[in-house]
Structure formats: structure tokens, C-alpha cells
Protein backbone atom coordinates (compact mmCIF):
# COMPACT_ATOMS: atom_id res chain seq x y z
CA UNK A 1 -13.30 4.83 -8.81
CA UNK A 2 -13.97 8.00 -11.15
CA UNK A 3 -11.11 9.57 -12.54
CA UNK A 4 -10.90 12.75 -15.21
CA UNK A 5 -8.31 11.50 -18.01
CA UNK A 6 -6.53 14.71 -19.35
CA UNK A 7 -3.58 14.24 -21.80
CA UNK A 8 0.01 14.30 -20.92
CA UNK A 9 1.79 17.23 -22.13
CA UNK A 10 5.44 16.30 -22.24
CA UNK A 11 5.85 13.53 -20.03
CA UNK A 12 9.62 12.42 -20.54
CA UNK A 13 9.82 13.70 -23.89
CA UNK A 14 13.38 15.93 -23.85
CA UNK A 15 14.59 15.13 -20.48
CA UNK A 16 18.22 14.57 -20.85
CA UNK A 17 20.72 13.73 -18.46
CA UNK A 18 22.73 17.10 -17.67
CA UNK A 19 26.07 17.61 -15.75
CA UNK A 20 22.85 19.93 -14.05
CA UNK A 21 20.49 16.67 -13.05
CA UNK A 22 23.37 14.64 -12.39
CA UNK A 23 24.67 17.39 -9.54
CA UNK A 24 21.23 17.85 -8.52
CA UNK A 25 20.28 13.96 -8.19
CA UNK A 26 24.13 13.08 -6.96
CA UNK A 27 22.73 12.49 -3.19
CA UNK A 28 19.43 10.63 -4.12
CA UNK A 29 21.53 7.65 -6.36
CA UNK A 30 23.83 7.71 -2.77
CA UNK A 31 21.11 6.27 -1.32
CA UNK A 32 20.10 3.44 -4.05
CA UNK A 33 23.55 2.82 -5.49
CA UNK A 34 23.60 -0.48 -3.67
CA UNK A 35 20.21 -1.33 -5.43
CA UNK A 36 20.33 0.53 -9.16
CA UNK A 37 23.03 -0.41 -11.30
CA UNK A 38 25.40 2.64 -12.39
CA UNK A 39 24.40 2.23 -15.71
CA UNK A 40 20.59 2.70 -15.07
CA UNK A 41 20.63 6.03 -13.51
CA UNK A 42 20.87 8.21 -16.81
CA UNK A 43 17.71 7.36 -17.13
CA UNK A 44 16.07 7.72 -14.21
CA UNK A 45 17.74 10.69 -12.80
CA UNK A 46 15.98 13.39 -15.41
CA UNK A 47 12.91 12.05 -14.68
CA UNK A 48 13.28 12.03 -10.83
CA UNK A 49 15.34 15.54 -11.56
CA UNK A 50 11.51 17.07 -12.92
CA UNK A 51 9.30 15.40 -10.97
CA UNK A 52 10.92 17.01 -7.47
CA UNK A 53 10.75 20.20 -9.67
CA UNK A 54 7.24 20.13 -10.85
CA UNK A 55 6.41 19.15 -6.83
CA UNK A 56 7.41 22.51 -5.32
CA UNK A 57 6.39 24.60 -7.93
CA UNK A 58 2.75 22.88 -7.47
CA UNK A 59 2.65 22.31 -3.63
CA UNK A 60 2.47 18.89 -4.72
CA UNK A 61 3.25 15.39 -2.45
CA UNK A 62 3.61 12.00 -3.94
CA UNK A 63 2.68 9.15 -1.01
CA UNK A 64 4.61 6.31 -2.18
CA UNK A 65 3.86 2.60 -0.92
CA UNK A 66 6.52 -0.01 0.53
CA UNK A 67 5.52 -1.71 -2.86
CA UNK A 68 6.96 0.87 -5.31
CA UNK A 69 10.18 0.23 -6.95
CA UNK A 70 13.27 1.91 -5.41
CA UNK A 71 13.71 4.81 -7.76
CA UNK A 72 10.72 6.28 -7.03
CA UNK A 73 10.37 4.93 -2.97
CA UNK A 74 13.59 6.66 -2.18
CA UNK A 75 13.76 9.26 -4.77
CA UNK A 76 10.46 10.80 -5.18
CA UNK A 77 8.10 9.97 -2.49
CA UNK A 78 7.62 12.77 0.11
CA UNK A 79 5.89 10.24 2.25
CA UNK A 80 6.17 6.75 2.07
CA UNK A 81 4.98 3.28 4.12
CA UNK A 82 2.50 1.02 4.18
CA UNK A 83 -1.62 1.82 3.81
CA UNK A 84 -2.05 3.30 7.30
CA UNK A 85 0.78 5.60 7.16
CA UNK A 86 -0.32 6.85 3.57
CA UNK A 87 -3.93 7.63 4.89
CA UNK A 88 -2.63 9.18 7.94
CA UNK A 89 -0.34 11.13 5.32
CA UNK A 90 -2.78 11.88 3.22
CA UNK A 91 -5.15 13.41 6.18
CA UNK A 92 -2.13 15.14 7.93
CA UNK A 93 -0.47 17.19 4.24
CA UNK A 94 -1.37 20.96 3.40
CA UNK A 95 -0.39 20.27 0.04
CA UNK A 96 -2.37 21.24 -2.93
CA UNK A 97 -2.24 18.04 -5.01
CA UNK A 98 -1.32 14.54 -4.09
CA UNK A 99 -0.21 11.84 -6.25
CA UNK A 100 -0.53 8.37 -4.78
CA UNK A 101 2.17 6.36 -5.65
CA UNK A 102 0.37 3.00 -5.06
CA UNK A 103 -3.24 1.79 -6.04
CA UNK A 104 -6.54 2.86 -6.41
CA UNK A 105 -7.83 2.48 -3.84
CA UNK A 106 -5.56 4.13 -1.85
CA UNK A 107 -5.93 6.85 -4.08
CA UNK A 108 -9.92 7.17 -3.09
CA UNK A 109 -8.54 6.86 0.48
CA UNK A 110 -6.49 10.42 0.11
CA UNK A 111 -9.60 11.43 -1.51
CA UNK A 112 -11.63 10.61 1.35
CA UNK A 113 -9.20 12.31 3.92
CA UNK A 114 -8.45 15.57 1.66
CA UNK A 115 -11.70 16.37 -0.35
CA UNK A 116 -10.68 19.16 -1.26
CA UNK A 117 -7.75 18.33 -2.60
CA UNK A 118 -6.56 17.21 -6.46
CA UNK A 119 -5.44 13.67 -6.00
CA UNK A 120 -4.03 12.01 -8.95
CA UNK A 121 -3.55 8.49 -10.02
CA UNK A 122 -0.67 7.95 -12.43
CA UNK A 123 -2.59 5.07 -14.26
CA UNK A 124 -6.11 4.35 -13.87
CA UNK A 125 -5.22 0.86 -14.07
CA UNK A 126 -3.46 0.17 -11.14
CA UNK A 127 -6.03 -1.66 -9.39
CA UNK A 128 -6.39 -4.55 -6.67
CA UNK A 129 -7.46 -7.89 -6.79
CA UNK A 130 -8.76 -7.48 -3.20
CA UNK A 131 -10.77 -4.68 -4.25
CA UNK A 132 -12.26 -6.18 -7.38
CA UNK A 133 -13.23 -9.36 -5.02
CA UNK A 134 -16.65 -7.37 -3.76
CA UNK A 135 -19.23 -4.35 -3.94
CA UNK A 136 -21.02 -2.40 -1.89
CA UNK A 137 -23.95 -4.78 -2.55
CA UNK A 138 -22.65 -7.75 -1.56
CA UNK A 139 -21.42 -6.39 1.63
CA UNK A 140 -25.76 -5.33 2.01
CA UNK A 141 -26.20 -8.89 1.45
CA UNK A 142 -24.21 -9.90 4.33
CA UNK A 143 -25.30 -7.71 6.60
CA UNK A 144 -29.07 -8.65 5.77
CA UNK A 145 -27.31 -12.51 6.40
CA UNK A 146 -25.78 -11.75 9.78
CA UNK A 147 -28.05 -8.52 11.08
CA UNK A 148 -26.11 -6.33 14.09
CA UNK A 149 -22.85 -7.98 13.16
CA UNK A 150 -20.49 -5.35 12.75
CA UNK A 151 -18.47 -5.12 9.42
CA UNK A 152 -14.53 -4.30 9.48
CA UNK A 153 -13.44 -4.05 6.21
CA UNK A 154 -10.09 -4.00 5.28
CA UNK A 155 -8.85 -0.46 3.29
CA UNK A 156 -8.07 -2.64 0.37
CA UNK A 157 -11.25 -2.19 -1.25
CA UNK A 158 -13.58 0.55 -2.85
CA UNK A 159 -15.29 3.85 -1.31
CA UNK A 160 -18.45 1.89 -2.07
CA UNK A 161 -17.58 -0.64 0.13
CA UNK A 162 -16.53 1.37 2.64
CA UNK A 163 -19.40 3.29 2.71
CA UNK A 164 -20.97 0.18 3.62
CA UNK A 165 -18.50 -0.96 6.34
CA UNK A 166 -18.27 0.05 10.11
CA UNK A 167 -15.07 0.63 10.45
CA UNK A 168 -11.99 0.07 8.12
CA UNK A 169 -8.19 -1.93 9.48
CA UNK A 170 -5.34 -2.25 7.75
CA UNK A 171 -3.51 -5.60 8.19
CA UNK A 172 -0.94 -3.68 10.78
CA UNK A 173 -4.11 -2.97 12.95
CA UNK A 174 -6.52 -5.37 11.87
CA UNK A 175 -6.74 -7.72 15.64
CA UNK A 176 -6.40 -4.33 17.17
CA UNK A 177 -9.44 -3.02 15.64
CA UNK A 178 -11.61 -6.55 16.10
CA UNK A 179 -10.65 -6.65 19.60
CA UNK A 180 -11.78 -2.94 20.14
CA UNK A 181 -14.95 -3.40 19.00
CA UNK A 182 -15.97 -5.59 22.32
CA UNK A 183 -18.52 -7.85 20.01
CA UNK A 184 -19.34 -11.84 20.04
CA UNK A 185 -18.66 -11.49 16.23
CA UNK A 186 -17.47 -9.67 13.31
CA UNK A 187 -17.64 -9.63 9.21
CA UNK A 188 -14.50 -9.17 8.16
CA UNK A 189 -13.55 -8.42 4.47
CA UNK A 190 -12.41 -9.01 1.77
CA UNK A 191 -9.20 -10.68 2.83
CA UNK A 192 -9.79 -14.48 3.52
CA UNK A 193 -6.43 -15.15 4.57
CA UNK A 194 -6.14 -11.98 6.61
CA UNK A 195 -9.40 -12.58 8.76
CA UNK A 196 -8.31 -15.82 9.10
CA UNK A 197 -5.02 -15.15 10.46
CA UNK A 198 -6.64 -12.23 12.73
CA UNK A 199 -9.35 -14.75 14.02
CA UNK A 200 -6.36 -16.53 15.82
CA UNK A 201 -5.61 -13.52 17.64
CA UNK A 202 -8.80 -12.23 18.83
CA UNK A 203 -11.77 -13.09 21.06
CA UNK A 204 -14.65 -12.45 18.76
CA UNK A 205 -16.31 -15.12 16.13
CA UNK A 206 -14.67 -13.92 12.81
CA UNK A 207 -16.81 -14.38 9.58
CA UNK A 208 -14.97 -14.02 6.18
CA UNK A 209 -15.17 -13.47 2.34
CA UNK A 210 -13.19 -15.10 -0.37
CA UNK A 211 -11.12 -12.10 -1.30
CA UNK A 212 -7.03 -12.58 -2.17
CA UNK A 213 -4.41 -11.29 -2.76
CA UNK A 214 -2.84 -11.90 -6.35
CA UNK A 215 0.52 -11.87 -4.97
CA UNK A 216 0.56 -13.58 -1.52
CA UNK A 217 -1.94 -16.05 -2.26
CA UNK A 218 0.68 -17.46 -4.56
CA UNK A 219 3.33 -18.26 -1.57
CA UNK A 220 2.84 -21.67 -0.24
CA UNK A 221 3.79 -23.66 3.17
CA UNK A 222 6.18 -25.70 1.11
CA UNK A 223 7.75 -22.38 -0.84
CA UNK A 224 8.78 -20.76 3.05
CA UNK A 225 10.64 -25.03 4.06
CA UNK A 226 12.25 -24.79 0.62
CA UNK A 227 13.37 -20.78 1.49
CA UNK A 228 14.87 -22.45 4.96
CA UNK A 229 16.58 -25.45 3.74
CA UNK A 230 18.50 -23.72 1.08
CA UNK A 231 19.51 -20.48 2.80
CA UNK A 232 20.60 -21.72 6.63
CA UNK A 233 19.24 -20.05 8.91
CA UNK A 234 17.44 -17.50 7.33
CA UNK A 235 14.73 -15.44 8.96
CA UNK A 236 11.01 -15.57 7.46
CA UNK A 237 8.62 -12.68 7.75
CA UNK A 238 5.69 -13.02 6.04
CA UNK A 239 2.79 -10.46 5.29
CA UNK A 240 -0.49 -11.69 6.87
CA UNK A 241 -2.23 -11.42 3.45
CA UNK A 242 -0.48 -15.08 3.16
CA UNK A 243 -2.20 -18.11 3.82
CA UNK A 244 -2.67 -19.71 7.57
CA UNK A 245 0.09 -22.04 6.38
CA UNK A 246 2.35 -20.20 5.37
CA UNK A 247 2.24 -17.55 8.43
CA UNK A 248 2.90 -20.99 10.44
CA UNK A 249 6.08 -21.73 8.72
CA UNK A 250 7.11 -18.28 9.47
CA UNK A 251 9.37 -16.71 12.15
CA UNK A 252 7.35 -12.91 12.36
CA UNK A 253 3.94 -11.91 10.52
CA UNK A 254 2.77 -8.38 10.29
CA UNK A 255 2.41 -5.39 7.88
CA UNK A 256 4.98 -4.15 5.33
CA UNK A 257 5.86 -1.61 8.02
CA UNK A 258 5.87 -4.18 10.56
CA UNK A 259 8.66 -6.32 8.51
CA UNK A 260 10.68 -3.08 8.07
CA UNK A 261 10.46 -2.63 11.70
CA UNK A 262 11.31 -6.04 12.34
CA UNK A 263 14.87 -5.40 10.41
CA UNK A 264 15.44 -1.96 12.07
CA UNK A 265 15.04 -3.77 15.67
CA UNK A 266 16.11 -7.00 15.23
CA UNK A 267 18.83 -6.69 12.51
CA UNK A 268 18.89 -10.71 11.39
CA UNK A 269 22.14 -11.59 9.29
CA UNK A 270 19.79 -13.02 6.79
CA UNK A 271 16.34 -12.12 6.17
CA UNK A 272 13.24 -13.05 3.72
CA UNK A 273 10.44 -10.82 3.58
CA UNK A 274 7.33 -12.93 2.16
CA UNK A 275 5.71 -9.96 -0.11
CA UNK A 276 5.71 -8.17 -3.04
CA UNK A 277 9.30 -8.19 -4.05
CA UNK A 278 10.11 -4.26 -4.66
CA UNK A 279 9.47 -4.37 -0.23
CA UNK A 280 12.95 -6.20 -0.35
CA UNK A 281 14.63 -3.78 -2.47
CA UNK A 282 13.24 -0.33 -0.67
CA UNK A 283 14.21 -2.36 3.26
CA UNK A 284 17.76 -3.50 1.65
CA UNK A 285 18.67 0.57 0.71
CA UNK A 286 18.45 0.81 5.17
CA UNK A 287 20.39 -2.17 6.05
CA UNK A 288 23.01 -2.72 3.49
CA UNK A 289 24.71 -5.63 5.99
CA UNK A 290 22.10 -7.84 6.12
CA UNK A 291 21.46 -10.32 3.36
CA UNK A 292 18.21 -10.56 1.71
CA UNK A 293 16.54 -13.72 0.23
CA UNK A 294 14.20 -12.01 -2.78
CA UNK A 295 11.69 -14.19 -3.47
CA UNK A 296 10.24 -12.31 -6.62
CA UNK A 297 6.40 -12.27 -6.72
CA UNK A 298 5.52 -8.94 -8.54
CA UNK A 299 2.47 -7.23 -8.05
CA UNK A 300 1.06 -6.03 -11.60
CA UNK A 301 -1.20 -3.28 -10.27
CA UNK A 302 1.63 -1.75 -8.27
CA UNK A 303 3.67 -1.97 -11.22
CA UNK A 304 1.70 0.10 -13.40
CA UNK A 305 2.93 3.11 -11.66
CA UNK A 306 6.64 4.44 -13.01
CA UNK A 307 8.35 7.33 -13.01
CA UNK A 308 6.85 8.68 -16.22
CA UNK A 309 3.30 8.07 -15.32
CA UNK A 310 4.17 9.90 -12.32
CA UNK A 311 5.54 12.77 -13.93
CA UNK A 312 2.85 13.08 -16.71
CA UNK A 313 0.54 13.67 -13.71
CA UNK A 314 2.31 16.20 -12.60
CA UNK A 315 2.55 17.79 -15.80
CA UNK A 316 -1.43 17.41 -16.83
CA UNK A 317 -3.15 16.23 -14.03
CA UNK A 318 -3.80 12.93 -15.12
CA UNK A 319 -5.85 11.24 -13.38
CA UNK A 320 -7.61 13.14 -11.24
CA UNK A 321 -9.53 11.00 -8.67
CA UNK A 322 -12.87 11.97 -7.74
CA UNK A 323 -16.08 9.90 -5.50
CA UNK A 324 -19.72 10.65 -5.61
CA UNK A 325 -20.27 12.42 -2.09
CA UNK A 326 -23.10 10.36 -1.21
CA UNK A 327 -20.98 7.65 -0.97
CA UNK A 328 -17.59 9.34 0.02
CA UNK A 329 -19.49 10.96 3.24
CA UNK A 330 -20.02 7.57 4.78
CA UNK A 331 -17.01 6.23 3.18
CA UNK A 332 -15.03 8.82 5.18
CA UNK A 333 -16.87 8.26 8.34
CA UNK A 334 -15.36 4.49 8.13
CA UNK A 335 -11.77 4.90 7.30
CA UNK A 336 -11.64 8.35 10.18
CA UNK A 337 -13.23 5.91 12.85
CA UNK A 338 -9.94 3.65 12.27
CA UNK A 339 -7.78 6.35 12.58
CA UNK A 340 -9.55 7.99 15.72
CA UNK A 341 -11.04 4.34 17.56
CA UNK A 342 -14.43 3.70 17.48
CA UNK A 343 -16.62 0.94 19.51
CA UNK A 344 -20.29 0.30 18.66
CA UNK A 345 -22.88 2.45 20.23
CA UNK A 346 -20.59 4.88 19.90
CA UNK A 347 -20.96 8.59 18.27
């Protein structure tokens, strides 16, 4: 990813907490009271109390992923949700700049979708250790290995890689998409553990790559028995970015969005939602009867973005996101094929 670093020009230098920004922010700590200690919000509200500010007077958005902490999920995210819904988002807003809320490479996704908008990542280093896991040449590699195979590659990963790929999934739609395809066999990357939970779902031969990620690789089969036998019965959901084992142990598996839906529909007394841990906080704001079971693995790319990174790109236009064409024309081509359906042979 290419980014233009500009420096910040007050970030959250001054902001005070006014009888003003405590009127104005009254209705948004309503909604996370349950979640943000009293004593916390003087220091968060100014900074939410700009950043809305700064957003009209710039036609601005901020997408904010289920993975972002609760003051800026439910406070300053226009749109929010897992990866699909923030590209769909990002395709669908008539705004003038977006900040992405999330990682990088969901930042080059918005980029993809809006090319001619500004989009901004708070901090350049909130990266992906899915993404980092391969290139665009290694995915040339294995398609000179397995020739006519298509490649579905998971949006987790670079514009280079992309640019390389078929068709992108996301792991709400990732069985949906291999199934579409009507093919003997697919590559699908960079997830190991989410090809190999799709493979169980789906007709076609699924070949995979050793990609992870750094937070749900770390659950284990004998983590989701311990969860059960200490919290009677509990209900496990568990993101299929987990191992085979530990999607086994669980009671649901599907997206972030998927686990939220689960809640909305199914409204368990108690609940444990096998992800990053902020998910647990944002779903908890929604369903304030049902008991959650937080096991606390923290993502550190998704926790590079706060509310004063967000604000300083507001403020300066730090940092600005941008993709070589060559590679962000065929880069788009995979990612709008997800969103639209595509089968081989096809235009």
C-alpha cells in the first residue's frame, strides 16, 4: 500500500470537555454507557465531539469495522460491519473523503471502489498478518503450479494480490463464491484455516496457502471445552478464520456479521463470540440482557487505529491511500466480480 504522510495539525491538542460537547455527545455515551465507564468519557467525548464536526464540514465518512473499539464503532462510524459491508459502503457513499476505520487493506479496498475519492488511513501501520502472508508473485507461482485453476482470494490481502486473483470472498461469502464458480477445483488464499473450513462445505477440490490469522489462530479446541465447562451452557460462535478444531467445538461459525446476526435472531442467555475481543463489546451495546463470555484476544493492527489518529486525518489528511492503476484496474475487476457474481467464461 502507498500512502502520502502529511503532518497532523492539531490532532487533540485543546479539546476540552465543555458543558457544549457534553450536550452535544449526551445521546452517543446513552448508547455505550453499559460498556465505557462514566469516568472515561471526558476524554473521549471532545474527540468524538470534533471528529463528527470535521465530517460534515468535509463530506467526510468513516467505515468502521466490527473490530474497532466501542467509542469509535458506535460513536463515530457512519458505516460500520464486517469487510463486505465496508466495501459495499465504500462503493455505495457520495462522500468526498473516507476514512477507514479498520486495516489496510481495507483501506485499498475503498480505494479500489471510489478512485476518485481521498481515502485515508489513520496509521499506516495498521496492517494484517493475512495480508503480509503472500504477494502478487507467489500467487503467479501457483497459478503456473495448478494452470486453469481459478484463484479466490480472500479480501484480506493486498491490491497486488488481487490483481492477481479471479475473484475475491470474504469469509461471510466465501462457500458461496466457491460453489458459484461451477469448477472441479479452486486456489483459495491466504487463509489456511478459512479454505479449510469452506472445503467442508463445497463441492469443488479446495487448494490452500499457509496464511493466518494472528488472532484466531491463537484459539484452540481445548480453549472453546474449557469456555463450556466453566460457563454452563454457554453458546460458542466462532469466526471461521479459527482452526477446523475449534469450529468443531463450536455451536455457529460465520462472519463477524454473521455472529451479530446470530444474537439479534437467536438471543442466547449466554453467549461467546470466538474473535477479536472489541466484536464482544460493539454486539453487547445491542443486547444488554444477554451475558457475554469475553475471551480477550486483541488484534494489534486493529488497534492502531484510535480516536486521535482518526481525527488527525481529518484534520491533515493523513494518510492518504493511493494504488498504482496498473494494478488497481485488475485489482478492481476482482473485488466488483464478488460483489456483482461472476462464473468463469464469463464477461
Amino acid at each position: 500500500m502507498n500512502v502520502v504522510n502529511t503532518t497532523p495539525i492539531t490532532a487533540a491538542r485543546d479539546l476540552q470537555f465543555t458543558s457544549e460537547v457534553e450536550r452535544d455527545t449526551a445521546h452517543l455515551y446513552g448508547k455505550v454507557s453499559k460498556i465505557i465507564p462514566e469516568v472515561e468519557w471526558p476524554v473521549f467525548a471532545p474527540l468524538i465531539h470534533r471528529i463528527n464536526k470535521l465530517k460534515a464540514e468535509k463530506n467526510a465518512v468513516i467505515l468502521g469495522h466490527n473490530y474497532m473499539t466501542p467509542e469509535i464503532f458506535h460513536c463515530v462510524a457512519d458505516f460500520s460491519g464486517d469487510s463486505l459491508a465496508l466495501a459495499r459502503h465504500a462503493a455505495e457513499t457520495d462522500a468526498d473523503v473516507i476514512v477507514m476505520a479498520g486495516v489496510h487493506f481495507m483501506a485499498e479496498t475503498a480505494k479500489l471502489l471510489s478512485p476518485s475519492k481521498t481515502v485515508l488511513i489513520p496509521d499506516k501501520g495498521a496492517g494484517c498478518s493475512l495480508a503480509e502472508s503472500i504477494t502478487g508473485a507467489d500467487v503467479r507461482k501457483l497459478k503456473e503450479q495448478y494452470p486453469g485453476v481459478p484463484v479466490v482470494t480472500y479480501v484480506n490481502t493486498s491490491a497486488d494480490v488481487k490483481a492477481e486473483s479471479d475473484i475475491c470472498c470474504t469469509s461471510g461469502n466465501a462457500a458461496e463464491i466457491v460453489e458459484a464458480l461451477g469448477v472441479p477445483r479452486v486456489i483459495m488464499l491466504p487463509d489456511e484455516y478459512l479454505a479449510l473450513n469452506t472445503a467442508k462445505k463445497v463441492t469443488p477440490e479446495v487448494i490452500t496457502w499457509r496464511g493466518r490469522c494472528v488472532v484466531h489462530e491463537m484459539f484452540t479446541a481445548e480453549d472453546i471445552r474449557g469456555m463450556r465447562a466453566e460457563n454452563p451452557g454457554v453458546v460458542v460462535l466462532a469466526h471461521p478464520e479459527c482452526s477446523p478444531e475449534v469450529v468443531d467445538e463450536a455451536d455457529y461459525s460465520g462472519s463477524t456479521s454473521g455472529m451479530a446476526n446470530y444474537v439479534a435472531t437467536q438471543k442466547p442467555a449466554k453467549v461467546v463470540l470466538v474473535t477479536e475481543c472489541s466484536m464482544s463489546d460493539n454486539v453487547a451495546v445491542e443486547y444488554p440482557e444477554i451475558e457475554f463470555v469475553r475471551p480477550c484476544n486483541l488484534c494489534p493492527f486493529m488497534k492502531k487505529i484510535e480516536l486521535s489518529n482518526i481525527l488527525a486525518a481529518l484534520e491533515s489528511g493523513q494518510h492518504e491511500v493511493l494504488i498504482d492503476e496498473s494494478i488497481a484496474a485488475r485489482a478492481r475487476i476482482s473485488v466488483e466480480r464478488m460483489l456483482t457474481g461472476w462464473t468463469p467464461g464469463a464477461a
